[in-house]
Protein backbone atom coordinates (compact mmCIF):
# COMPACT_ATOMS: atom_id res chain seq x y z
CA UNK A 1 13.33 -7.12 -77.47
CA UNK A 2 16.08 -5.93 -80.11
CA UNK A 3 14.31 -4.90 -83.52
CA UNK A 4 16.87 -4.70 -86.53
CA UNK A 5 17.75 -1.26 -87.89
CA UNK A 6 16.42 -1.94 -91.31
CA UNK A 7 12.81 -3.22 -89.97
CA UNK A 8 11.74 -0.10 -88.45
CA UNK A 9 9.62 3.41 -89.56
CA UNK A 10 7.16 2.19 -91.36
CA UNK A 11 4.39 5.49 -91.07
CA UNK A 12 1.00 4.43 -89.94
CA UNK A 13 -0.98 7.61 -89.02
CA UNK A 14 -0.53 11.52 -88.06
CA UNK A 15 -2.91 14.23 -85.90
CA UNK A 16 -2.79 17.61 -85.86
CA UNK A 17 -1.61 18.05 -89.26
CA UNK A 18 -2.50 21.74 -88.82
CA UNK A 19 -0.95 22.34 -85.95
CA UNK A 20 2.89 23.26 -85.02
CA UNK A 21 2.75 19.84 -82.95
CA UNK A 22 2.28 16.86 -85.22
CA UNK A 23 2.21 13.72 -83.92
CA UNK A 24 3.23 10.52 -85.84
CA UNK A 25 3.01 6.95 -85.16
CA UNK A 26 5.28 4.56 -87.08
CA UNK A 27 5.23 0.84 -86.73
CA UNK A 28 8.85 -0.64 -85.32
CA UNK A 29 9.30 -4.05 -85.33
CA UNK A 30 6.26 -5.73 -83.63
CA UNK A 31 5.73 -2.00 -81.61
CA UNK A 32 4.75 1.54 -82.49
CA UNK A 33 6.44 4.75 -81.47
CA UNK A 34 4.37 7.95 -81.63
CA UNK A 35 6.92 10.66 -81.98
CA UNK A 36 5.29 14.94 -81.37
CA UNK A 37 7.06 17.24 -83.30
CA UNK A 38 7.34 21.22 -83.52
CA UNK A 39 9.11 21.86 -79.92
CA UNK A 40 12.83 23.91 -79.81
CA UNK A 41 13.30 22.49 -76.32
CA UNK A 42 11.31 19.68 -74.43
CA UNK A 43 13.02 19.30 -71.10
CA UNK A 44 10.50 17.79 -69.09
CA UNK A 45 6.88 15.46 -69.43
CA UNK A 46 3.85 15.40 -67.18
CA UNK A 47 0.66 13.21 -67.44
CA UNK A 48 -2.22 14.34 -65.14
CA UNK A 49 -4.69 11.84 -63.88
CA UNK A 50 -7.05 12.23 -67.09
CA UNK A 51 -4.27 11.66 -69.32
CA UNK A 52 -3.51 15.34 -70.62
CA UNK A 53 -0.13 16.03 -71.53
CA UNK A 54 1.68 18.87 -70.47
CA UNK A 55 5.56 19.26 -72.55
CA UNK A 56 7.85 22.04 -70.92
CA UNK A 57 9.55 23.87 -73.90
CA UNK A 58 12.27 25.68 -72.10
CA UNK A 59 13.20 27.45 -75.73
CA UNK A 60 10.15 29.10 -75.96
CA UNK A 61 9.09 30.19 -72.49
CA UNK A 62 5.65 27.95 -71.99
CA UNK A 63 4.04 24.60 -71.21
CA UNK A 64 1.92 22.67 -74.03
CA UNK A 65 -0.79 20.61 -73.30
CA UNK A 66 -2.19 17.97 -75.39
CA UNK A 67 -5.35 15.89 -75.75
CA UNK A 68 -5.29 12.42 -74.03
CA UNK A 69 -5.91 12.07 -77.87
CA UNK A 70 -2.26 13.49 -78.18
CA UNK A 71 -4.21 16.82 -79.47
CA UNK A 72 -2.83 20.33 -79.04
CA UNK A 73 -4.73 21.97 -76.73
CA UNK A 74 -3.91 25.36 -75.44
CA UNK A 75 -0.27 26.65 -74.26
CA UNK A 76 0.40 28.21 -70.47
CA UNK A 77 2.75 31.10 -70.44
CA UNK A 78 2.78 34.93 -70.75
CA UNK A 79 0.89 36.41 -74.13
CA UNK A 80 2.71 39.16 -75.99
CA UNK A 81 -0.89 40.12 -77.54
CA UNK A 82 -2.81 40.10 -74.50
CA UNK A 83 0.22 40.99 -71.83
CA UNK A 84 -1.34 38.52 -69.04
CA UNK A 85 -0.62 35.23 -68.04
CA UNK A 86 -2.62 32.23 -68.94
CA UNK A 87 -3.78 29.02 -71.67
CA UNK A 88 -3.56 30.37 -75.14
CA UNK A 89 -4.52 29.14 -78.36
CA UNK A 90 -1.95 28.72 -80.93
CA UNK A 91 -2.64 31.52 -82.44
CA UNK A 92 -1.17 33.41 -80.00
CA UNK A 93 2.55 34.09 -79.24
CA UNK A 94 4.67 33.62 -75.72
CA UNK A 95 6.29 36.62 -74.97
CA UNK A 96 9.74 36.64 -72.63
CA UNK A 97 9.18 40.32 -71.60
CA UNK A 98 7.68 40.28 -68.39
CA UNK A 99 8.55 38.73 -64.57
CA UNK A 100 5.42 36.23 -65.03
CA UNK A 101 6.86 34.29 -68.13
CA UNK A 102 8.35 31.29 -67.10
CA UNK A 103 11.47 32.00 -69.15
CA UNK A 104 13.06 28.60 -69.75
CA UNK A 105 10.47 26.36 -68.59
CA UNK A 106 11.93 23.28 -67.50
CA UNK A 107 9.60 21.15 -65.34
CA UNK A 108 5.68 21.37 -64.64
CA UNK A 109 4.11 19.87 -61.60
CA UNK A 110 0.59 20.28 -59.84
CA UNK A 111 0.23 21.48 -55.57
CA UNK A 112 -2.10 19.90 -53.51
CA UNK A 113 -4.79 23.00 -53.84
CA UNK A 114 -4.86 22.15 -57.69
CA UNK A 115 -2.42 24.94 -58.60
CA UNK A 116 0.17 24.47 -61.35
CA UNK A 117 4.14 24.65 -60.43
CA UNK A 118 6.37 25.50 -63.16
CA UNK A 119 10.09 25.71 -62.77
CA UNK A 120 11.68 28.61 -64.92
CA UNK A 121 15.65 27.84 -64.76
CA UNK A 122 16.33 30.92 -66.98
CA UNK A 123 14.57 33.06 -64.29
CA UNK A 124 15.36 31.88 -61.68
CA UNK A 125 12.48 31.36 -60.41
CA UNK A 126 9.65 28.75 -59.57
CA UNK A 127 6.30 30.07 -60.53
CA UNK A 128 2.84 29.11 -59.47
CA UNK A 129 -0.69 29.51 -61.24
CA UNK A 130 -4.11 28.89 -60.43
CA UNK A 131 -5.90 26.07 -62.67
CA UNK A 132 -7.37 28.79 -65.48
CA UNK A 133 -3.69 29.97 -65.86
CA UNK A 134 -3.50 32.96 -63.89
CA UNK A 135 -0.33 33.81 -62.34
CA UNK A 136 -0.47 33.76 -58.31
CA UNK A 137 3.06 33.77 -57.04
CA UNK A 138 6.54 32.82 -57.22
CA UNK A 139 7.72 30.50 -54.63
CA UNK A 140 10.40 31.27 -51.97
CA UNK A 141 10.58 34.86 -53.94
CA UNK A 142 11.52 37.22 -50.54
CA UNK A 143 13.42 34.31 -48.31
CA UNK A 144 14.77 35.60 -45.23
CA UNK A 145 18.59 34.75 -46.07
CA UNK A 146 19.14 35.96 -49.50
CA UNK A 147 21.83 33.19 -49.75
CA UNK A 148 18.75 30.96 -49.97
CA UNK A 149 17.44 32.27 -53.35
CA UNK A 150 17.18 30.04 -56.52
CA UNK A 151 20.37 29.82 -58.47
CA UNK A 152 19.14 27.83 -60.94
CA UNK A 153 15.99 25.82 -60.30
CA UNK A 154 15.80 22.82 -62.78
CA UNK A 155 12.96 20.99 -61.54
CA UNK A 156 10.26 21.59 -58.94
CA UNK A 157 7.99 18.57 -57.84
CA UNK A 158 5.25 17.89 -56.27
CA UNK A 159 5.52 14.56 -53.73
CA UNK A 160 2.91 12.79 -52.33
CA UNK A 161 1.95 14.28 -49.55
CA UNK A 162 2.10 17.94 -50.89
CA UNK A 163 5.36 19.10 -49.98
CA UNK A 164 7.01 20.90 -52.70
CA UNK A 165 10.88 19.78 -53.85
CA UNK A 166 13.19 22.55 -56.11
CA UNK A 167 16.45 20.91 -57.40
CA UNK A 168 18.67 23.89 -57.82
CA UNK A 169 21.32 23.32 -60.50
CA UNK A 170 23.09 26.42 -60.25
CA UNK A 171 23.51 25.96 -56.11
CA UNK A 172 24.16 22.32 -55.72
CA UNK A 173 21.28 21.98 -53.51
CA UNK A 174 17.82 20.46 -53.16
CA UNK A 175 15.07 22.42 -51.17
CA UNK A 176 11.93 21.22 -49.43
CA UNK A 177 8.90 23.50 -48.98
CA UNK A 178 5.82 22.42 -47.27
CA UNK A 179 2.09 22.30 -48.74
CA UNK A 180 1.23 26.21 -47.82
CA UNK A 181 4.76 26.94 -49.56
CA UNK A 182 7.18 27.45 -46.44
CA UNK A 183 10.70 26.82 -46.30
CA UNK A 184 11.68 23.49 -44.46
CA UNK A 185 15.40 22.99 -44.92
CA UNK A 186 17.92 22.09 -47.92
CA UNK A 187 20.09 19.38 -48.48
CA UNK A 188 23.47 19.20 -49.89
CA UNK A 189 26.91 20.40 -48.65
CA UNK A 190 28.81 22.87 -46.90
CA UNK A 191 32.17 23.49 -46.81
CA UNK A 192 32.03 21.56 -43.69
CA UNK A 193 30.93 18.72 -45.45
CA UNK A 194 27.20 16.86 -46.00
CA UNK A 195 24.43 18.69 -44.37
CA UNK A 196 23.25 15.16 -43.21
CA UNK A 197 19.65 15.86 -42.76
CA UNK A 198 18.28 19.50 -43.81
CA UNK A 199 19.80 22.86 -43.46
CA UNK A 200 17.81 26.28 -42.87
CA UNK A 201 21.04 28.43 -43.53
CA UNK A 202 24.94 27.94 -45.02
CA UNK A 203 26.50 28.22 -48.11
CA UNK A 204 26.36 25.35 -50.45
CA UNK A 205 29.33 23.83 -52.15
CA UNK A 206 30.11 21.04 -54.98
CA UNK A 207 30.21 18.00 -53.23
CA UNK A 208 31.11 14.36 -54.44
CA UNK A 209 30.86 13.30 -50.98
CA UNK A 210 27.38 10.95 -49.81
CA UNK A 211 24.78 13.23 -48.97
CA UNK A 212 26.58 16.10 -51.67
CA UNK A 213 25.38 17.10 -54.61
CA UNK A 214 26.95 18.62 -58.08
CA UNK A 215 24.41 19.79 -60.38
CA UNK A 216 21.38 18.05 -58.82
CA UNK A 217 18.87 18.11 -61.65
CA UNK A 218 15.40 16.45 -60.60
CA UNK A 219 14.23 15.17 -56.97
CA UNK A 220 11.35 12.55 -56.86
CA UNK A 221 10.16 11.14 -53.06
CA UNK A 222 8.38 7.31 -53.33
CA UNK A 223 5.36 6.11 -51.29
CA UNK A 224 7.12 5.68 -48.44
CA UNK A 225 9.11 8.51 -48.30
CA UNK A 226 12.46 7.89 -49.43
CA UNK A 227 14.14 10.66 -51.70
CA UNK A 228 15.93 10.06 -54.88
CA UNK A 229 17.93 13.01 -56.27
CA UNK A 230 19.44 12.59 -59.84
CA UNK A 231 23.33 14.44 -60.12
CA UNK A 232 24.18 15.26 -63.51
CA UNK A 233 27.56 16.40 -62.08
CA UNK A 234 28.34 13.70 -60.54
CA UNK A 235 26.68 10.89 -62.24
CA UNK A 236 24.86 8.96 -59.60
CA UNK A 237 21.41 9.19 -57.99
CA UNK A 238 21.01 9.22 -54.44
CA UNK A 239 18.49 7.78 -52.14
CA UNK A 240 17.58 9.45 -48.62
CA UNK A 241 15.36 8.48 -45.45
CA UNK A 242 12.29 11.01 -44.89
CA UNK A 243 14.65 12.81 -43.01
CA UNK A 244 17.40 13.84 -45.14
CA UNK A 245 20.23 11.37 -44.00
CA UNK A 246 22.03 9.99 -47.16
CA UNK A 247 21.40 5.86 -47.51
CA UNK A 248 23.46 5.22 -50.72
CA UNK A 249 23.97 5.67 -54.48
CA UNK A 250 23.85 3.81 -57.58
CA UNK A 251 26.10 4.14 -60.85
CA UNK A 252 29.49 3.60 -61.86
CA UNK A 253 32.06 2.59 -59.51
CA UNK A 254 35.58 4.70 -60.08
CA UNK A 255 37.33 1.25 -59.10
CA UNK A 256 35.15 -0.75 -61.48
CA UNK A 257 32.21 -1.88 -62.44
CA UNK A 258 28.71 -0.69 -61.20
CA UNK A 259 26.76 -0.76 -58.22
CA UNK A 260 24.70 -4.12 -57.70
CA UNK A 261 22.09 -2.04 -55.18
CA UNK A 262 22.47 1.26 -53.34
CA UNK A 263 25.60 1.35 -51.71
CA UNK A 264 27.37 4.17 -49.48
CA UNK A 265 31.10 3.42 -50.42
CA UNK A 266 33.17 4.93 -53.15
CA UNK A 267 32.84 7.20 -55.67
CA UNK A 268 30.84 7.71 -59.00
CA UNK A 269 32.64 8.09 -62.50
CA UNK A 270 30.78 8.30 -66.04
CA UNK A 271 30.75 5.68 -68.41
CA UNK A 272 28.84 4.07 -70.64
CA UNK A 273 28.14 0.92 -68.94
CA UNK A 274 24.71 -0.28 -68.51
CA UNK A 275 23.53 0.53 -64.67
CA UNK A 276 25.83 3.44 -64.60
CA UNK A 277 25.71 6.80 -66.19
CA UNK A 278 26.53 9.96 -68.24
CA UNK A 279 24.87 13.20 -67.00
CA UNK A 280 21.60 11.31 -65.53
CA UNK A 281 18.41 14.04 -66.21
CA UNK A 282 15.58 12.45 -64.49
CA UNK A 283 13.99 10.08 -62.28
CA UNK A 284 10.53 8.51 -62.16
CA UNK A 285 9.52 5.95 -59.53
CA UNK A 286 7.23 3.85 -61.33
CA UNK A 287 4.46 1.86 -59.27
CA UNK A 288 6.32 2.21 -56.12
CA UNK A 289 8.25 -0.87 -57.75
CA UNK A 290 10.86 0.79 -60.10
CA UNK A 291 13.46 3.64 -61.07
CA UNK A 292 13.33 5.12 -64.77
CA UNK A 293 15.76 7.18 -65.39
CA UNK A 294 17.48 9.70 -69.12
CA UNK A 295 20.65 9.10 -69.00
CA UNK A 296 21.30 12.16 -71.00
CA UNK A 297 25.08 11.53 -71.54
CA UNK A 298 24.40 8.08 -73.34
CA UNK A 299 21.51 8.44 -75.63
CA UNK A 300 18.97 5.72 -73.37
CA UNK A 301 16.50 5.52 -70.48
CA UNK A 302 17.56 2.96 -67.85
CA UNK A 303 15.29 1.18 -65.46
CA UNK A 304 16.00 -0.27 -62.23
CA UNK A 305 13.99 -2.07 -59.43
CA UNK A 306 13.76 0.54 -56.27
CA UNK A 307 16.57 -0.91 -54.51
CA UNK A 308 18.68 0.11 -57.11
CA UNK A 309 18.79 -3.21 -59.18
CA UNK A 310 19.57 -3.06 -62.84
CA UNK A 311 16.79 -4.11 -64.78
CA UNK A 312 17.63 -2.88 -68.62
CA UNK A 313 17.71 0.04 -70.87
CA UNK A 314 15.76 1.51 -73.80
CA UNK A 315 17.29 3.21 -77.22
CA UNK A 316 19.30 2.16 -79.76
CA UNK A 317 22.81 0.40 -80.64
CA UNK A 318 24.74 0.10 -83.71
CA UNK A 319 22.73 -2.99 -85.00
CA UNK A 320 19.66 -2.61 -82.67
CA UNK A 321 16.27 -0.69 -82.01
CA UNK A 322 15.14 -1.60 -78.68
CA UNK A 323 11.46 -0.71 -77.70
CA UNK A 324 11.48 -2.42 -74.46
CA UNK A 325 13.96 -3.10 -72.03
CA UNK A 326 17.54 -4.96 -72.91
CA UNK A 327 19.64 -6.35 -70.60
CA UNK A 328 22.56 -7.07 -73.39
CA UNK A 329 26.05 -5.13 -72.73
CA UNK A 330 25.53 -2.71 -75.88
CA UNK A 331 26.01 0.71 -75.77
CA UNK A 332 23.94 3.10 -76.98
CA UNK A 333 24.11 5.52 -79.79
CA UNK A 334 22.88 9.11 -80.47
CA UNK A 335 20.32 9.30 -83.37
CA UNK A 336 18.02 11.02 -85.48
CA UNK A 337 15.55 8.40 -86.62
CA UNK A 338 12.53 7.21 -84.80
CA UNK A 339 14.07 4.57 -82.75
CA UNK A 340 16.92 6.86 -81.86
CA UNK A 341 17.49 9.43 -78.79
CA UNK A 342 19.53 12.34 -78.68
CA UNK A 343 19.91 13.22 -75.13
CA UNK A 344 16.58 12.68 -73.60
CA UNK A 345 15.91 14.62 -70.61
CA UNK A 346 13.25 13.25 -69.17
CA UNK A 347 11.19 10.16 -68.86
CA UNK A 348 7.81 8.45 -67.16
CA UNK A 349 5.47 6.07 -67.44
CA UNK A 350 1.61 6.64 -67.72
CA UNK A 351 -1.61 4.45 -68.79
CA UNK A 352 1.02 1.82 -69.97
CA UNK A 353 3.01 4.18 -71.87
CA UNK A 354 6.69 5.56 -72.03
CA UNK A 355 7.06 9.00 -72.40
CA UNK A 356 10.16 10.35 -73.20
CA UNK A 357 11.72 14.11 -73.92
CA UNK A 358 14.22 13.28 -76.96
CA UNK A 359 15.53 16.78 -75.86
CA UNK A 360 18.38 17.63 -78.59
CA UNK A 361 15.81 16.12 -81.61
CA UNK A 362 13.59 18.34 -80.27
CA UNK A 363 10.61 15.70 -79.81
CA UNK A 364 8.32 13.89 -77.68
CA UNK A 365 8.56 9.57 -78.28
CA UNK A 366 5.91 7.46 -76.47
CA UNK A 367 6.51 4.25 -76.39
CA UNK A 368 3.87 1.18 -75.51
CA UNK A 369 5.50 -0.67 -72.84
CA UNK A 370 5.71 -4.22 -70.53
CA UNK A 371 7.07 -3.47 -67.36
């Protein structure tokens, strides 16, 4: 539904008014949108099953939780007043001057033994704590190859079934782990070509080829197994059987046009079409049923049925707010204002609400919506 410019931000209410992170709901059209400010850098969301949520800031090295209320809470990272890891008050600072700090936080996850995974892209590393905060481990630290370390681990998730998934950025690559946190395989590319199913050793490459990655950026796997990998490089997402094999893409077509449903043909361009893409950031299979995905490059979220069917997109044009999804051919535009994104970087759906990272305006946006 399309809400003209001039009938928006109206300011109903505000919490935590003493707190870094205020949050602010303003009545748009015939909808709210809560906006949480105070962040430098939200690049990823997570709602736990009591509604808690948990706002990567990969700026300043730590994870923020908030009330179901949308409360500050406490703050997971490394203290430079008490030198441990742990959840802080606000009181207290993060500090970037030890191994355990999860310097540029970037996605936040929990195992199946209840322990928190936290993806640190400036470190290189994926980190693991226990529920209280304590640090336990890093994952795949020591691997037996050294070609197999993290090169730049944007996201680590959680599926299912307990198997943990790093997208590395920096090595064109996705890994698998299993529940107890051993190596399975990785998919991607070789200089050979697709791995086609998962690799335990090689050198990845670049690859615009099906079943290649450039600049994977977040992994999610649905209830029934099938893998979705989101390429900022190369402006698709993927699907793949529980196996590995490569079953098709979705995006922009270099010949024209956009994909109608995953397809394995051709070859992904950016643009600014709706149902294609610009540097996609994320993926979130919604109810088993649908695909929401940032598409960083162009200022919206996106939404698709699971078989890769164009549903609509979320943002604003020129002339339009839109606080649910729009089929119309408008592209979106960067903004500042409260119906606006500036490259969002992540997005997902909880207790019948839209959460979005507005990454560059340094904000979360939630967002009551119909599916």
């Amino acid at each position: 539904m399309p809400i003209f410019l001039a009938a928006c931000g109206t300011e109903q209410s505000s919490i935590n008014q003493s707190s870094q992170w205020l949050a602010t709901t303003s009545v748009v059209g015939n909808s709210t949108i809560t906006s949480i400010t105070g962040f430098q850098g939200p690049y990823g969301l997570l709602v736990s099953h009591d509604f808690k949520l948990y706002v990567p800031d990969i700026v300043e090295a730590r994870v923020v939780r908030f009330s179901s209320e949308l409360a500050f809470e406490k703050w997971l990272g490394y203290s430079s007043e008490t030198n441990t890891s742990g959840w802080f008050d606000e009181d207290l600072s993060p500090s970037v001057d030890s191994l355990e700090a999860p310097i540029g936080a970037h996605s936040i996850s929990f195992s199946s033994h209840g322990y928190i995974v936290v993806s640190a892209y400036y470190n290189l590393s994926v980190h693991i704590y226990d529920d209280s905060g304590n640090f336990v481990q890093f994952l795949n630290s020591s691997p037996n190859d050294s070609s197999l370390k993290f090169k730049g681990p944007a996201n680590a998730y959680v599926d299912p079934t307990g198997n943990i998934w790093v997208s590395d950025y920096g090595s064109h690559r996705v890994f698998k782990f299993d529940s107890n946190y051993n190596f399975i395989g990785w998919l991607g590319a070789t200089s050979s070509g697709p791995t086609n199913g998962f690799a335990q050793s090689g050198e990845p490459v670049s690859s615009s080829a099906l079943g290649g990655f450039n600049k994977p950026h977040m992994v999610k796997v649905d209830k029934n197994g099938f893998v979705y990998v989101v390429e900022v490089g190369n402006n698709r997402i993927q699907k793949f059987d529980q196996n590995g094999q490569p079953l098709g893409w979705i995006g922009a077509k270099k010949n024209g046009g956009t994909t109608l449903k995953f397809e394995v043909g051709g070859e992904a361009v950016p643009t600014s079409l709706p149902g294609g893409f610009d540097k996609p950031a994320s993926i979130f299979i919604h109810n088993n049923q649908s695909i929401i995905v940032a598409d960083f490059g162009n200022n919206r979220i996106q939404k698709f049925n699971l078989d890769g069917t164009y549903v609509g997109w979320l943002g604003a044009s020129k002339s339009n707010i839109y606080v649910n999804w729009s089929n119309t051919g408008e592209s979106a535009i960067r903004g500042t204002s409260i119906g606006h994104l500036s490259s969002p970087f992540d997005a997902i759906i909880a207790n019948e609400r839209l959460f979005i990272a507005d990454g560059l305006n340094k904000r979360i946006k939630i967002y009551p919506i119909s599916y």
